[in-house]
N, C-alpha and C. Protein backbone atom coordinates (compact mmCIF):
# COMPACT_ATOMS: atom_id res chain seq x y z
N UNK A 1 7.29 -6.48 3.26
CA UNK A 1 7.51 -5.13 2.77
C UNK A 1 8.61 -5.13 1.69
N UNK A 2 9.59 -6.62 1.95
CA UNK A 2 10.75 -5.52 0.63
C UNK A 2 10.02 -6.32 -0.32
N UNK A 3 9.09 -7.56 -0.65
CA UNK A 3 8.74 -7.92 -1.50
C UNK A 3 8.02 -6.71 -2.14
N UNK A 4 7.32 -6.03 -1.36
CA UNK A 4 6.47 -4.71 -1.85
C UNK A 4 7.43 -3.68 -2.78
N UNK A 5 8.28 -3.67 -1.85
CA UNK A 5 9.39 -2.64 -2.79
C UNK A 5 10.07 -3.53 -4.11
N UNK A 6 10.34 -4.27 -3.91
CA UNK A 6 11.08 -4.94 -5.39
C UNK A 6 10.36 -4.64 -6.32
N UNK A 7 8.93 -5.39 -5.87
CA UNK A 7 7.86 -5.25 -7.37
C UNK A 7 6.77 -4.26 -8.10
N UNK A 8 6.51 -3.16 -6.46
CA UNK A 8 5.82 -2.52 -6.64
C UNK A 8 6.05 -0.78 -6.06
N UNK A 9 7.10 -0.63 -6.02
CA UNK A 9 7.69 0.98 -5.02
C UNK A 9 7.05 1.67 -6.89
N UNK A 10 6.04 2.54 -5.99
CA UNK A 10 5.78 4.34 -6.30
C UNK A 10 5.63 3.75 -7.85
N UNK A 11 4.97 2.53 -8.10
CA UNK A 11 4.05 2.01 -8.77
C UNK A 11 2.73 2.24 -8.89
N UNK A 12 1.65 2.57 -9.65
CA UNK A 12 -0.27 2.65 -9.30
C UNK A 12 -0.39 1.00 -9.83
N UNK A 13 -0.94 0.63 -8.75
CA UNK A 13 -1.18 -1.17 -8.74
C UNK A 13 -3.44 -0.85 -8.98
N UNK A 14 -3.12 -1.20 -9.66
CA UNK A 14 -5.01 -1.46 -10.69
C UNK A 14 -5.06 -2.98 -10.42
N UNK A 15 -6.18 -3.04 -9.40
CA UNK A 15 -6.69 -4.47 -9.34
C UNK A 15 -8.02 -4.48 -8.34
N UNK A 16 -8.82 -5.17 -8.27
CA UNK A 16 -10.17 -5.26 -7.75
C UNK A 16 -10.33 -5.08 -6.19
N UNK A 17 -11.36 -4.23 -5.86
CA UNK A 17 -11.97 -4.04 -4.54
C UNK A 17 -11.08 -4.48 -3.12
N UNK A 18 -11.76 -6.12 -3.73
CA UNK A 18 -10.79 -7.14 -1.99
C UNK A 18 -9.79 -7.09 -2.52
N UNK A 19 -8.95 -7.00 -3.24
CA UNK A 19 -7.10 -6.69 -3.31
C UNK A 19 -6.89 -5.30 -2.91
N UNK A 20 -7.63 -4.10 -2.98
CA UNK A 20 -7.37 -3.23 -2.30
C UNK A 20 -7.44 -3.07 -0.80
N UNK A 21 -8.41 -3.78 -0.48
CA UNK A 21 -8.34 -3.47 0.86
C UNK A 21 -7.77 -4.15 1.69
N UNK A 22 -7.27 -5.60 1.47
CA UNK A 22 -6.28 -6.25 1.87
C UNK A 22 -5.31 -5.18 1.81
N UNK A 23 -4.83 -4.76 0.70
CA UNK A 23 -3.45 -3.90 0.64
C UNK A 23 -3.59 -2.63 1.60
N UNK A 24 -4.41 -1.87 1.78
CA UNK A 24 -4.72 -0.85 2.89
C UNK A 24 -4.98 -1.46 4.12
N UNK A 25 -5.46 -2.36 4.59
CA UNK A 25 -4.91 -3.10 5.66
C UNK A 25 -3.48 -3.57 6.52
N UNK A 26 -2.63 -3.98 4.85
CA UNK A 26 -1.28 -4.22 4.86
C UNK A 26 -0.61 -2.89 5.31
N UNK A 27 -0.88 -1.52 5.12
CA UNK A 27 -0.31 -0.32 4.71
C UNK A 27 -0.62 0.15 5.84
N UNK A 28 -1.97 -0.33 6.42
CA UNK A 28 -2.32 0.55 7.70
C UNK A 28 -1.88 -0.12 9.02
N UNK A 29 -1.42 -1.29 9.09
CA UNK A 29 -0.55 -2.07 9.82
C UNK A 29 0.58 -1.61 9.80
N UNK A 30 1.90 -1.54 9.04
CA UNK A 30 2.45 -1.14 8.80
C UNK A 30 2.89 0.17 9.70
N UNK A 31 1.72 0.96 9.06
CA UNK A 31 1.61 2.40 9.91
C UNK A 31 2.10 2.61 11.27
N UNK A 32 0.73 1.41 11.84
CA UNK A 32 0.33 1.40 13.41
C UNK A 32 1.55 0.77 13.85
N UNK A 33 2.59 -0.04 13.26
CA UNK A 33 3.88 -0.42 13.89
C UNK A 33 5.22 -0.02 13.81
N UNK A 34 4.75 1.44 13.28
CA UNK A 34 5.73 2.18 13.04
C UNK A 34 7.16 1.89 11.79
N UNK A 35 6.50 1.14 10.98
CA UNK A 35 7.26 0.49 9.71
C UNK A 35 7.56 1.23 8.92
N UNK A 36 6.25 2.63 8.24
CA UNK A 36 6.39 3.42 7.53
C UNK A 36 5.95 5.01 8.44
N UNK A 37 5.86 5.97 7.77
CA UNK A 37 5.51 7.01 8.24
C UNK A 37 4.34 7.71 7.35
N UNK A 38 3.21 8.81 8.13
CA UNK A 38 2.26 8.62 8.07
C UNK A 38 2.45 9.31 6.02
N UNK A 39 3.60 9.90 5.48
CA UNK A 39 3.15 10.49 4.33
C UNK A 39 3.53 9.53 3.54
N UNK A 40 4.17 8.29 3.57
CA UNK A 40 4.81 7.17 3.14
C UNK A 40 3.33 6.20 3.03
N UNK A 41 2.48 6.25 3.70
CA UNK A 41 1.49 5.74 3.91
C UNK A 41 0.18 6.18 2.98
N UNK A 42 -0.10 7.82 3.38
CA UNK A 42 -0.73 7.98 2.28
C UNK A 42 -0.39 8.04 0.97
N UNK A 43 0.79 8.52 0.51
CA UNK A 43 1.36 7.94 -0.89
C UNK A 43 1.09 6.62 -0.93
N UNK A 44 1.33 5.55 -0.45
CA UNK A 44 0.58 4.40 -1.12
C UNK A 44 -0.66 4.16 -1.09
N UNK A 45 -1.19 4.55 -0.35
CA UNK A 45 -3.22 4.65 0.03
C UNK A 45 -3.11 4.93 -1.40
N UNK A 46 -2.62 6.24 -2.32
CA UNK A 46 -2.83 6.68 -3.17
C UNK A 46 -2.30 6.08 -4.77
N UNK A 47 -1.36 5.16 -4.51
CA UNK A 47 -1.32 4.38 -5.77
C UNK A 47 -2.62 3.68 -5.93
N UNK A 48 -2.77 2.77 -5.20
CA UNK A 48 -4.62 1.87 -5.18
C UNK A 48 -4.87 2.37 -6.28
N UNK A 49 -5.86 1.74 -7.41
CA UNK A 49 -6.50 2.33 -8.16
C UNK A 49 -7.30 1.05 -8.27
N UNK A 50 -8.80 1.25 -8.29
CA UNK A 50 -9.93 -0.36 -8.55
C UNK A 50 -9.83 -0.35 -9.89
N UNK A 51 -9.74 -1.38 -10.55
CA UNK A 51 -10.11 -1.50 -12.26
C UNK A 51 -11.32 -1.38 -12.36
């Protein structure tokens, strides 16, 4: 996660399909372990963008 924040905090990350959903995987883990909170979560659901 802080690698996430160094390179990519409240960034829109544009990159293909399986890199998104790895990353919503990452985000939805996260979630379920109480790392982030649920509007912290969809704000990043919502950077994603597929090229």
């Amino acid at each position: 996660m802080e690698v996430y924040k160094e390179h990519f905090e409240d960034k829109e990350i544009f990159t293909d399909k399986k890199v998104i959903c790895k990353l919503m995987k990452f985000f939805l883990d996260c979630y379920e372990n109480n790392y982030i909170t649920k509007p912290v979560l969809m704000n990043k659901l919502g950077l994603l963008k597929e090229d």
